[in-house]
Protein backbone atom coordinates (compact mmCIF):
# COMPACT_ATOMS: atom_id res chain seq x y z
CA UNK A 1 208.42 -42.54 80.77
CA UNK A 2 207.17 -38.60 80.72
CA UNK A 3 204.81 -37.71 83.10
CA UNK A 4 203.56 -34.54 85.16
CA UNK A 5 205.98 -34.75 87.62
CA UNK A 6 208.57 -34.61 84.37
CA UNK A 7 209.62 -38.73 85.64
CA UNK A 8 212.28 -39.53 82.57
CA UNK A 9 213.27 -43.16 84.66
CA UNK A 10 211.65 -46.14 83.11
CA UNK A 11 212.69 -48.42 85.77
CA UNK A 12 214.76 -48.68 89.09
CA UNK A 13 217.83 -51.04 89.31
CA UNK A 14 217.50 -53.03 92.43
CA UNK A 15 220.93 -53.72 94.15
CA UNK A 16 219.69 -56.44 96.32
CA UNK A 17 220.34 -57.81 99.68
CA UNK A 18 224.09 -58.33 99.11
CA UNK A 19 226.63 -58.54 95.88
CA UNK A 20 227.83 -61.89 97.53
CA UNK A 21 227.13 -64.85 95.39
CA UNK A 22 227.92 -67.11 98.07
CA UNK A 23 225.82 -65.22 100.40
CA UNK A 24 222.88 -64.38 97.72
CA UNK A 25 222.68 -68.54 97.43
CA UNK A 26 222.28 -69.20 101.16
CA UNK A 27 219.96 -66.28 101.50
CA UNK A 28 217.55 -68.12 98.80
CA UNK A 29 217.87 -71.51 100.30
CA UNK A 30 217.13 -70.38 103.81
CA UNK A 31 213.75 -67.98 102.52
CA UNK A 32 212.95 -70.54 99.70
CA UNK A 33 212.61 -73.11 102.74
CA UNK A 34 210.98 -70.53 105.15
CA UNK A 35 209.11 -69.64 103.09
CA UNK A 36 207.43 -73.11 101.58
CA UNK A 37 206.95 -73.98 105.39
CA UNK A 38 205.41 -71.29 106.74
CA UNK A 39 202.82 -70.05 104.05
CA UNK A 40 201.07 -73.17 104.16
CA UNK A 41 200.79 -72.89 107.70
CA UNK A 42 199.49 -69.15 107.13
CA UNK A 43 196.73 -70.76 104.82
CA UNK A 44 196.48 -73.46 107.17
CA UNK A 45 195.26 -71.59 110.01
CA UNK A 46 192.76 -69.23 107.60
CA UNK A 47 191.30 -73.06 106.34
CA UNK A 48 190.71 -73.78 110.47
CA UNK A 49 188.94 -70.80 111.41
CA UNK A 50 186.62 -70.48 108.63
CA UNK A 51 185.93 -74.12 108.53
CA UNK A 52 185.80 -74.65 112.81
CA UNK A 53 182.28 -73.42 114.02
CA UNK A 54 183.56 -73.37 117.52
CA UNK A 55 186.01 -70.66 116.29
CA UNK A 56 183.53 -67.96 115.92
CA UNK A 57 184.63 -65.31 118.68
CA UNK A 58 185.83 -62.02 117.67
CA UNK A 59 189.57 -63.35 118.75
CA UNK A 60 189.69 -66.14 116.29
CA UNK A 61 187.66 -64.06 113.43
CA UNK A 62 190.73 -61.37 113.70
CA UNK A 63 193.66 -63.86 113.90
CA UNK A 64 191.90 -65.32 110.53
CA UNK A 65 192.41 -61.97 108.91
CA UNK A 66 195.88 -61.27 110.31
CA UNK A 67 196.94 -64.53 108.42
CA UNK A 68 195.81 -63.76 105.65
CA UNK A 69 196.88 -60.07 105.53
CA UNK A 70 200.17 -61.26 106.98
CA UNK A 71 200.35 -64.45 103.72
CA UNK A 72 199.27 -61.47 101.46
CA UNK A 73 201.74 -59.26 102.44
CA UNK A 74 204.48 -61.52 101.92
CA UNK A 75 203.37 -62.51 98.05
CA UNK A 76 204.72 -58.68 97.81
CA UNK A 77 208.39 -58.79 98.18
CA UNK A 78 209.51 -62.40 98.86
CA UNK A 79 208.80 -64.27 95.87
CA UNK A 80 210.34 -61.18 93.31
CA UNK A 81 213.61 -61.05 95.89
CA UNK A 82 214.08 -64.91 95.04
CA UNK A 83 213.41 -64.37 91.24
CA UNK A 84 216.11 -61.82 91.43
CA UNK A 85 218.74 -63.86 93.15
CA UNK A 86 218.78 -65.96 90.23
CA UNK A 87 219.46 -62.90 87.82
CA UNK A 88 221.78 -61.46 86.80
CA UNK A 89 220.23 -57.79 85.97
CA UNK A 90 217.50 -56.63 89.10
CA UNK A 91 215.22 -54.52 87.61
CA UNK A 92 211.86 -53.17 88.20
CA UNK A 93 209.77 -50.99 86.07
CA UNK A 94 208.53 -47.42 87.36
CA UNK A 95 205.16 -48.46 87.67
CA UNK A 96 205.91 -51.52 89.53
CA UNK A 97 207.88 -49.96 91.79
CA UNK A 98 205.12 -47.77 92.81
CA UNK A 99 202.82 -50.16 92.48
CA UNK A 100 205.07 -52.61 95.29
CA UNK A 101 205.37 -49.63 97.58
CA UNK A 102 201.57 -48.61 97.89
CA UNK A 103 200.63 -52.88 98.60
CA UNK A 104 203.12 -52.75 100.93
CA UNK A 105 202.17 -49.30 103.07
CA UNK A 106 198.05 -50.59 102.54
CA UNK A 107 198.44 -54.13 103.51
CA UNK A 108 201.53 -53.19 106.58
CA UNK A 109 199.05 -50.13 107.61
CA UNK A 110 196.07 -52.34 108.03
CA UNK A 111 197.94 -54.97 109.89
CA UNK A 112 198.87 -52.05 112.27
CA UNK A 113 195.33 -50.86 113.05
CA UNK A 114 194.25 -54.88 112.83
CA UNK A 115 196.87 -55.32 116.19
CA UNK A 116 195.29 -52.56 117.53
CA UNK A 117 191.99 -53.67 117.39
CA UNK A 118 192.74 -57.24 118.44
CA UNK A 119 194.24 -55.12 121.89
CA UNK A 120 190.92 -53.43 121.70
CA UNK A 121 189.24 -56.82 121.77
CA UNK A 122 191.60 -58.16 124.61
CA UNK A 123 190.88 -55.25 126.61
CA UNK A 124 187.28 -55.57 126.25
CA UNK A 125 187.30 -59.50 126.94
CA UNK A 126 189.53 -59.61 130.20
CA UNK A 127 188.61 -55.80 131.63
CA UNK A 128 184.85 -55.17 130.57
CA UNK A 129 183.48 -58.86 130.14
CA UNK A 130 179.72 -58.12 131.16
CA UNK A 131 180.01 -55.73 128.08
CA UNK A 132 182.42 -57.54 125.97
CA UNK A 133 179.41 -59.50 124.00
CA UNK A 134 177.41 -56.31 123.35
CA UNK A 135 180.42 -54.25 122.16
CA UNK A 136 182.21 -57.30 120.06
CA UNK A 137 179.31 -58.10 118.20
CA UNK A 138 179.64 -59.07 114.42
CA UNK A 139 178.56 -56.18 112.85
CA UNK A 140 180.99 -54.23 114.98
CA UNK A 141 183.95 -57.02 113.94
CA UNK A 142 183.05 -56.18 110.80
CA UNK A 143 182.98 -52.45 110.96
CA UNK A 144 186.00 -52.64 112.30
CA UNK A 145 187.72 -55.25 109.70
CA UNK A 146 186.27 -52.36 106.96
CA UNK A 147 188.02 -49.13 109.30
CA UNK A 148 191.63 -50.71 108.96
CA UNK A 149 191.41 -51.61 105.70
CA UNK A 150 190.32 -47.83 104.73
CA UNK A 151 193.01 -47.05 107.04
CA UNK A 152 195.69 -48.72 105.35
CA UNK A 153 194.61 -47.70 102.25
CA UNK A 154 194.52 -44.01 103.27
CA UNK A 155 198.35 -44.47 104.69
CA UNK A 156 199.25 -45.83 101.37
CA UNK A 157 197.88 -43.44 98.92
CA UNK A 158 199.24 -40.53 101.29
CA UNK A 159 203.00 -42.48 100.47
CA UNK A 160 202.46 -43.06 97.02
CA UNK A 161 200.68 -39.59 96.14
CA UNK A 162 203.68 -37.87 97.41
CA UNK A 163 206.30 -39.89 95.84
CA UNK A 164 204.33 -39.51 92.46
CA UNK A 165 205.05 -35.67 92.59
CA UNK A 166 209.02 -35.81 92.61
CA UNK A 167 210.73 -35.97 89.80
CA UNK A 168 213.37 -38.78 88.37
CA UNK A 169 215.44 -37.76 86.19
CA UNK A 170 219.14 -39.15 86.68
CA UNK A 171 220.39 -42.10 89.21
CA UNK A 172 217.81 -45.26 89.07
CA UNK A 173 220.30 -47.45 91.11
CA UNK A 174 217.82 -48.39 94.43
CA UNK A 175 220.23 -49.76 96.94
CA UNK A 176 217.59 -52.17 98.56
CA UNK A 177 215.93 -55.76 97.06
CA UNK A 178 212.79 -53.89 96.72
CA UNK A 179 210.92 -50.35 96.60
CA UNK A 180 210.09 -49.06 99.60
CA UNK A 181 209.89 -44.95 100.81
CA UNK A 182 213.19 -44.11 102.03
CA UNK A 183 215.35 -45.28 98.82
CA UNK A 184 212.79 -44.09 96.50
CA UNK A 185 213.05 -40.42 97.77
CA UNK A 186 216.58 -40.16 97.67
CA UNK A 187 216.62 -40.65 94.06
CA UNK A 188 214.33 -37.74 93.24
CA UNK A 189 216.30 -35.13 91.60
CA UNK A 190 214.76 -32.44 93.90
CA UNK A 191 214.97 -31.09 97.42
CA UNK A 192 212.74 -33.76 99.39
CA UNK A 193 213.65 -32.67 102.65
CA UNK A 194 209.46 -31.56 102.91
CA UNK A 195 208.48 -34.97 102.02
CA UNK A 196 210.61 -36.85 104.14
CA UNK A 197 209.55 -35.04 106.98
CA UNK A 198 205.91 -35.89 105.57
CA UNK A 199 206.56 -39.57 105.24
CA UNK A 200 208.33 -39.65 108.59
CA UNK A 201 204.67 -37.93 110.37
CA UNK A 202 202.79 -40.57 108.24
CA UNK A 203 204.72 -43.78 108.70
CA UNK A 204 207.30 -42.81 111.87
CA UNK A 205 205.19 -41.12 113.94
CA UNK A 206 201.88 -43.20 113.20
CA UNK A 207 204.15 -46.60 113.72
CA UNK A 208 205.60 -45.19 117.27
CA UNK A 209 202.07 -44.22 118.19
CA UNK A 210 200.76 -47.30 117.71
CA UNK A 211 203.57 -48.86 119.06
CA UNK A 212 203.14 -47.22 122.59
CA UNK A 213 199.42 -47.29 122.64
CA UNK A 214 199.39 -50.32 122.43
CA UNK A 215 202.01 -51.20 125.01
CA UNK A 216 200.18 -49.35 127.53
CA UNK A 217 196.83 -50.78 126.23
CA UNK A 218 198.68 -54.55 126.93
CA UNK A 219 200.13 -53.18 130.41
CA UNK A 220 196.59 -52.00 131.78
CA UNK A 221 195.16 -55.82 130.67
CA UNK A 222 198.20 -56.92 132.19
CA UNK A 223 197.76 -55.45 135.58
CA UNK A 224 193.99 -56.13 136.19
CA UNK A 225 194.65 -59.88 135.03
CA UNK A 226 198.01 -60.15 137.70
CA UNK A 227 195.07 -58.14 140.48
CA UNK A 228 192.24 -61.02 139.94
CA UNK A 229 191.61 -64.43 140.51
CA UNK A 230 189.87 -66.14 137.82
CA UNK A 231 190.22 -69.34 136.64
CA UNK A 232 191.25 -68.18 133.07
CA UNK A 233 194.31 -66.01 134.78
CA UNK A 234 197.15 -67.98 132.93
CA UNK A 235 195.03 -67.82 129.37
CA UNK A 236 194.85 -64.53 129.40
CA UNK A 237 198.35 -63.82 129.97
CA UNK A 238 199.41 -66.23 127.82
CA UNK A 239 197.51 -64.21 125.22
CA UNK A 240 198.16 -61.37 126.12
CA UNK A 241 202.35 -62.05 126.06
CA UNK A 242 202.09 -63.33 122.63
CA UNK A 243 200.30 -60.50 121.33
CA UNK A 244 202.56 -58.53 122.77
CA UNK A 245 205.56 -60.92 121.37
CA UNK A 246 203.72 -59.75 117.99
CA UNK A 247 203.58 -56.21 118.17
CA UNK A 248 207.68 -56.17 118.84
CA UNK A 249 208.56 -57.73 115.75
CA UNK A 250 205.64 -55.96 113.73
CA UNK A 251 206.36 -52.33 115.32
CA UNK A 252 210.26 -52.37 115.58
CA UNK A 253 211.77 -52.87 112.46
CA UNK A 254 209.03 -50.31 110.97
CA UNK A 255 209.91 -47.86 113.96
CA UNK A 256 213.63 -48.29 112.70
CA UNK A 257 212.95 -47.67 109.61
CA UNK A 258 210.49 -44.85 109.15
CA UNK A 259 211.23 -42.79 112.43
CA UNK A 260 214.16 -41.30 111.58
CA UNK A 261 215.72 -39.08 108.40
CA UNK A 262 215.88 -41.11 105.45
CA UNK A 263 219.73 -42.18 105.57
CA UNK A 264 221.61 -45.19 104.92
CA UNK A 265 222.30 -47.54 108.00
CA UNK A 266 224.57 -51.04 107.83
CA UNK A 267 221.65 -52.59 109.35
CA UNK A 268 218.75 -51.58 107.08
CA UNK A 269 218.38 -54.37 104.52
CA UNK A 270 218.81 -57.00 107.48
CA UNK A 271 216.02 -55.12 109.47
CA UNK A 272 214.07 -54.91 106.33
CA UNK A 273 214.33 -58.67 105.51
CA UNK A 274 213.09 -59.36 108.36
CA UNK A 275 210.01 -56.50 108.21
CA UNK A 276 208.97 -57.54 104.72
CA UNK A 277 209.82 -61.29 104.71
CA UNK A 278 210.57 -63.22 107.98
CA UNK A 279 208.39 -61.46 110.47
CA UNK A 280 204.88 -61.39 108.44
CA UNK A 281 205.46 -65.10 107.81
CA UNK A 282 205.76 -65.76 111.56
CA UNK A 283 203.28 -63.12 113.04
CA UNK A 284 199.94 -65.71 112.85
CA UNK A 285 202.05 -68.71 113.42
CA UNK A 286 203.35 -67.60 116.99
CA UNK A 287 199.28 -66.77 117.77
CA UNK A 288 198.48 -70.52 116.98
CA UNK A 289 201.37 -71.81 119.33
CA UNK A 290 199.82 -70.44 122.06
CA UNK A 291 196.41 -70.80 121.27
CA UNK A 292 195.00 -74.40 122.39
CA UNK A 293 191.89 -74.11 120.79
CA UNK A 294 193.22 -73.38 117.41
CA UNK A 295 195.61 -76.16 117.83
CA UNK A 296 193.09 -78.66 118.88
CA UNK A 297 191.12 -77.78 115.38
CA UNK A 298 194.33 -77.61 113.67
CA UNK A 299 194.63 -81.58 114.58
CA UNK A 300 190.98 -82.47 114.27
CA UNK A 301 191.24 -81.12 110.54
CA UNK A 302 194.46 -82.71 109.81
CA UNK A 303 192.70 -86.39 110.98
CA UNK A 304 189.74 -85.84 108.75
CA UNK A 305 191.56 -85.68 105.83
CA UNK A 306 193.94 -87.96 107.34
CA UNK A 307 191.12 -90.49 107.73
């Protein structure tokens, strides 16, 4: 493959999690299972909110789209990782490789922005209520639905615009189960040392912003909640703990990852297993567990077509 950026590599070879057998079986049992469980329940809560009309509030209208960005995001690495296990030969064309990394930076960049604005909403709901209805209206939901995706797609065309300009000319063994910025880079036959430090201001320091905005966004709801006396006190920090719960295992694997030079560590397939494959999966489910109301339509669902 000849292109502009003089790319001679076809295609990557994809190492994989581990060169275990033994451990490459359990590995696909253990996701295989995960995985068959959990996506349903992904779909399951999308199918509740858009079928509930009690679940119209801007809360339930974002948790919707985390589900599905969160069940969409994990059709991009899981089910390729489990083909692969059973061959012998991992590889991955040029083009698909590219084509995995800018899905995964546009659909993990909107998810950022989408926890932000579900803090946003939080904040508005338990520390501005008299103004919550006016500012969380459903053309503003929606404005706001259309900003993070444009935002995630602007993060990922950044990543991929960049990596399209280095050359590949020699080594095409990726030592990772799938394409993602950090490997990719270090096989450019070039001095990337200006790009990584680009990647690392547009995924590192825009994950680690996030990050502690919205920790400080969470402790501010946290404090005026703890201060009053409503009757809703334990809901809200309920809520507000999960979300919280949620932003932990969204923000820091990604903060491991992307805020630091692009080298090898022990730990970075495990951490991005659990980024790409385990965490997504879980992010809408934990939501639902501690959200009655969901739960309660959850059931009345299941009984209708139970009935």
């Amino acid at each position: 493959m000849d292109s502009g950026n003089n790319t001679v590599v076809a295609e990557f070879i994809l190492l994989g999690l581990t060169q275990s057998r033994d451990i490459q079986l359990l590995v696909f049992v253990l996701i295989l299972i995960f995985y068959l469980i959990i996506l349903p329940g992904n779909l399951l809560i999308i199918l509740t909110i858009r079928s509930d009309p009690s679940l119209t509030a801007p809360l339930y209208f974002f948790l919707g789209n985390l589900a599905f960005l969160d069940a969409s995001y994990s059709f991009i690495v899981a089910p390729r990782m489990l083909m692969d296990f059973l061959s012998e030969k991992k590889v991955i064309s040029y083009r698909g490789c590219i084509t995995q990394l800018f899905f995964l930076h546009f659909l993990g960049g909107g998810e950022g922005l989408l926890l932000v604005v579900m803090a946003f909403d939080r904040y508005m709901a338990i520390c501005r209520p008299l103004h919550y209805s006016t500012v969380m209206n459903p053309r503003a939901c929606y404005a706001m639905l259309l900003a993070l995706w444009l935002g995630g797609f602007v993060h990922s065309i950044i990543q991929v615009a960049l990596i399209l300009r280095l050359p590949f000319c020699g080594p095409n063994r990726l030592d990772n189960f799938f394409c993602d910025v950090p490997q990719v880079i270090k096989l450019a036959c070039t001095d990337t040392f200006l790009v990584e430090l680009l990647m690392v201001f547009n995924s590192g320091l825009m994950t680690l912003l996030c990050f502690l905005g919205l920790l400080a966004s969470y402790a501010v709801i946290l404090c005026r909640v703890r201060g009053s006396s409503s009757e809703g006190k334990n809901k809200a920090i309920s809520t507000c703990t999960t979300h919280i719960i949620v932003i932990f295992l969204m923000f820091g694997p990604g903060i491991f990852i992307y805020t630091r030079p692009f080298r090898a560590f022990p730990a970075d397939k495990v951490v991005s297993l659990f980024h790409t494959v385990i965490f997504p999966l879980l992010n809408p489910v934990i939501y639902t567990l501690h959200n009655q109301e969901v739960k309660a339509s959850m059931k009345k669902l299941f009984n209708q077509h139970m009935a």
